[in-house]
Protein backbone atom coordinates (compact mmCIF):
# COMPACT_ATOMS: atom_id res chain seq x y z
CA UNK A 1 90.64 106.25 106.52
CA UNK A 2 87.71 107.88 104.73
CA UNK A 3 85.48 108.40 107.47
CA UNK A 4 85.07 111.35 109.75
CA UNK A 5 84.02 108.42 112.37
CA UNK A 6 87.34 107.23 111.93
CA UNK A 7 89.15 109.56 111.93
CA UNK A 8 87.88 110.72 115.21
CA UNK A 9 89.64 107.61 116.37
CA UNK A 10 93.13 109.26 115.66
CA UNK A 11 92.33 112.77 116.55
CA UNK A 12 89.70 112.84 119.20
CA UNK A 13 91.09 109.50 120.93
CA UNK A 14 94.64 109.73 120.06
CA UNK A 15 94.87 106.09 118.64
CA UNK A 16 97.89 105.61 116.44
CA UNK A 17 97.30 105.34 113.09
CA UNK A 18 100.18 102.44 112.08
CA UNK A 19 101.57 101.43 108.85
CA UNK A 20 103.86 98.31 108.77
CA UNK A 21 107.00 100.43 109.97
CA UNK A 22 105.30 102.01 113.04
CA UNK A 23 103.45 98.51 114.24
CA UNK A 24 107.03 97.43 115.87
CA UNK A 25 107.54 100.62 117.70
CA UNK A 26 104.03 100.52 119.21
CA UNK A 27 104.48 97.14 119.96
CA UNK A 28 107.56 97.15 121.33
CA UNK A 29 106.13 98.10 124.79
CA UNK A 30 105.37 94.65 125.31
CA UNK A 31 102.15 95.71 126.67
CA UNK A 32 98.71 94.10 125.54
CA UNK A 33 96.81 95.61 122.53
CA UNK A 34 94.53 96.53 120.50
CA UNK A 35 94.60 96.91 116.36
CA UNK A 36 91.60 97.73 114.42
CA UNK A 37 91.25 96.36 110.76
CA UNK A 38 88.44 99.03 109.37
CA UNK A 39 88.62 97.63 105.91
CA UNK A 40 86.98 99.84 103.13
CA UNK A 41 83.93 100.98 105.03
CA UNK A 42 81.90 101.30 102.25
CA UNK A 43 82.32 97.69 101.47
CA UNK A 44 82.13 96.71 104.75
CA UNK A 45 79.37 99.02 107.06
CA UNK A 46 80.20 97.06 110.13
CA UNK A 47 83.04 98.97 109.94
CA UNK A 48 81.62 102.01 111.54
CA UNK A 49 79.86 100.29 114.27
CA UNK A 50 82.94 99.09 115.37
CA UNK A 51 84.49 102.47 115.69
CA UNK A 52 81.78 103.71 117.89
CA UNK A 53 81.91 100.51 119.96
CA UNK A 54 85.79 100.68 119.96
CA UNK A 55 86.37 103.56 122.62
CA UNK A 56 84.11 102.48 124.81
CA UNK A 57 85.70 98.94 124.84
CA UNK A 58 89.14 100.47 125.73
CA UNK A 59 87.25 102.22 129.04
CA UNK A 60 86.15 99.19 130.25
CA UNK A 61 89.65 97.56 129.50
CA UNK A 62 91.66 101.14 129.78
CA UNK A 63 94.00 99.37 132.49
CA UNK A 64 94.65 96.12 130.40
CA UNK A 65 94.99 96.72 126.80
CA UNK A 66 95.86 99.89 124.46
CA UNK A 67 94.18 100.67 120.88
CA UNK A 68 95.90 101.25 117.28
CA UNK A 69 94.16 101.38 113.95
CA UNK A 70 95.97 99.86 111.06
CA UNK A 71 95.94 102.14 107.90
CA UNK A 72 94.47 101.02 104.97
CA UNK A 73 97.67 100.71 103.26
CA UNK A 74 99.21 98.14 105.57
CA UNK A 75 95.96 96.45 106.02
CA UNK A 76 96.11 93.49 103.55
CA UNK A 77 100.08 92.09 104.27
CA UNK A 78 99.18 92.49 108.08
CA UNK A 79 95.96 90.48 107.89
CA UNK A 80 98.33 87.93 105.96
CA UNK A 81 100.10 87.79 109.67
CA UNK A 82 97.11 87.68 111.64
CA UNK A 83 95.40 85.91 109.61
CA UNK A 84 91.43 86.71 110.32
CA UNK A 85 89.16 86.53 107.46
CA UNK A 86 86.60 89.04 107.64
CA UNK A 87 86.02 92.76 108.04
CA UNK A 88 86.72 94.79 110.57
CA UNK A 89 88.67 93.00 112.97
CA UNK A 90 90.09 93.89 116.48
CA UNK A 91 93.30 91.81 116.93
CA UNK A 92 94.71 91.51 120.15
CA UNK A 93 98.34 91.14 121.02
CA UNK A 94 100.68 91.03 123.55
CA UNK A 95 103.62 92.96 122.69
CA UNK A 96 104.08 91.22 119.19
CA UNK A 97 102.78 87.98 120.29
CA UNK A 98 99.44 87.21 119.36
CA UNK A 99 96.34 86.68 121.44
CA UNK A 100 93.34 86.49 119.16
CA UNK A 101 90.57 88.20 117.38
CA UNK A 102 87.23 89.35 116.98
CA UNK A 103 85.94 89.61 113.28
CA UNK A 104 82.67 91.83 112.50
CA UNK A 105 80.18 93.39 115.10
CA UNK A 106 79.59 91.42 118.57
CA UNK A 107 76.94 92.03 121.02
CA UNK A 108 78.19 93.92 124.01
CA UNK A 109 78.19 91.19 126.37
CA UNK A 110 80.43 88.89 123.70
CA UNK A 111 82.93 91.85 123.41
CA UNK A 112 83.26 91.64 127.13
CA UNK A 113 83.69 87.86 127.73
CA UNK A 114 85.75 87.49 124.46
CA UNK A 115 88.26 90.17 125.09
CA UNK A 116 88.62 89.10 129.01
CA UNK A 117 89.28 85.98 127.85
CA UNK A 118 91.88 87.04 125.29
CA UNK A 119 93.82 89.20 127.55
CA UNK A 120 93.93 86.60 130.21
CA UNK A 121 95.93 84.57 127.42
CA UNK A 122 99.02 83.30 126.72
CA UNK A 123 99.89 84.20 123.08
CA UNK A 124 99.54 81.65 120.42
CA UNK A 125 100.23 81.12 116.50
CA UNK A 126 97.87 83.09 114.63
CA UNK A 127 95.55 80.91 112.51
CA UNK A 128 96.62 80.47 108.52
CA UNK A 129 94.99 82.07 106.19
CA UNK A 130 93.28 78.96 104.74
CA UNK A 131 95.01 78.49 101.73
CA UNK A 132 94.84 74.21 101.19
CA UNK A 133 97.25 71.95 101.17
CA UNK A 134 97.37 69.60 98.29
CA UNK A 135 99.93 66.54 97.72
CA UNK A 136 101.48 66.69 94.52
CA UNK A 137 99.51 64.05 93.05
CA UNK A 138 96.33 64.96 94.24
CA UNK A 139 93.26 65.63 91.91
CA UNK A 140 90.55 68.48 93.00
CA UNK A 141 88.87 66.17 95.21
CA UNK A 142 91.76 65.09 97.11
């Protein structure tokens, strides 16, 4: 993380920081969670809202759901899993069983209904990653 914003996250708020080897153990609670996909902050600015907006998310939901932040490094194979295409995203989970997301910055009142209605759900496939499928005689248009 580059930020001082986010790494307050870690430090002041004592979210994990997870790479790809510590996402099973803090999973493995079987609780509901929390990850947060910064993505380069400089490319993407949202990225800081988010991390204000975070922590106060996780009071309102403090009895439901937990919070991690991916590191950078594991960022790109684990949005491969997830499958969300845009920057930063809070994926939600249930143990390692996926709930949904929420891509970019969200009005408060979204956050709130999207989130309630995420951790109220049973876990699902997460979506591809939107790469087509073409039959082997197909020409660019199909």
């Amino acid at each position: 993380m580059s930020s001082s914003l986010l790494e307050s996250l870690t430090e002041q708020h004592g979210y994990p920081l997870l790479d790809e080897g510590g996402l099973p153990r803090f999973l493995a609670e079987g609780t509901n969670s929390v990850l947060f996909f910064t993505g380069d902050p400089a490319k993407h600015p949202e990225t800081l809202d988010v991390a204000v907006i975070l922590p106060e998310l996780i009071k309102v939901f403090s009895d439901r759901c937990r919070a991690g932040v991916i590191g950078r490094e594991a960022e790109e194979s684990l949005q491969k899993r997830f499958g969300f295409s845009a920057w930063p995203a809070l994926v939600f989970l249930r143990g390692d069983r996926y709930l949904g997301s929420i891509e970019r910055v969200k009005d408060w009142a979204v956050y709130l209904s999207a989130i309630d209605r995420l951790l109220s759900a049973e876990p699902s496939r997460p979506p591809g990653i939107g790469i087509p499928v073409v039959g082997e005689n197909a020409g660019p248009c199909g």
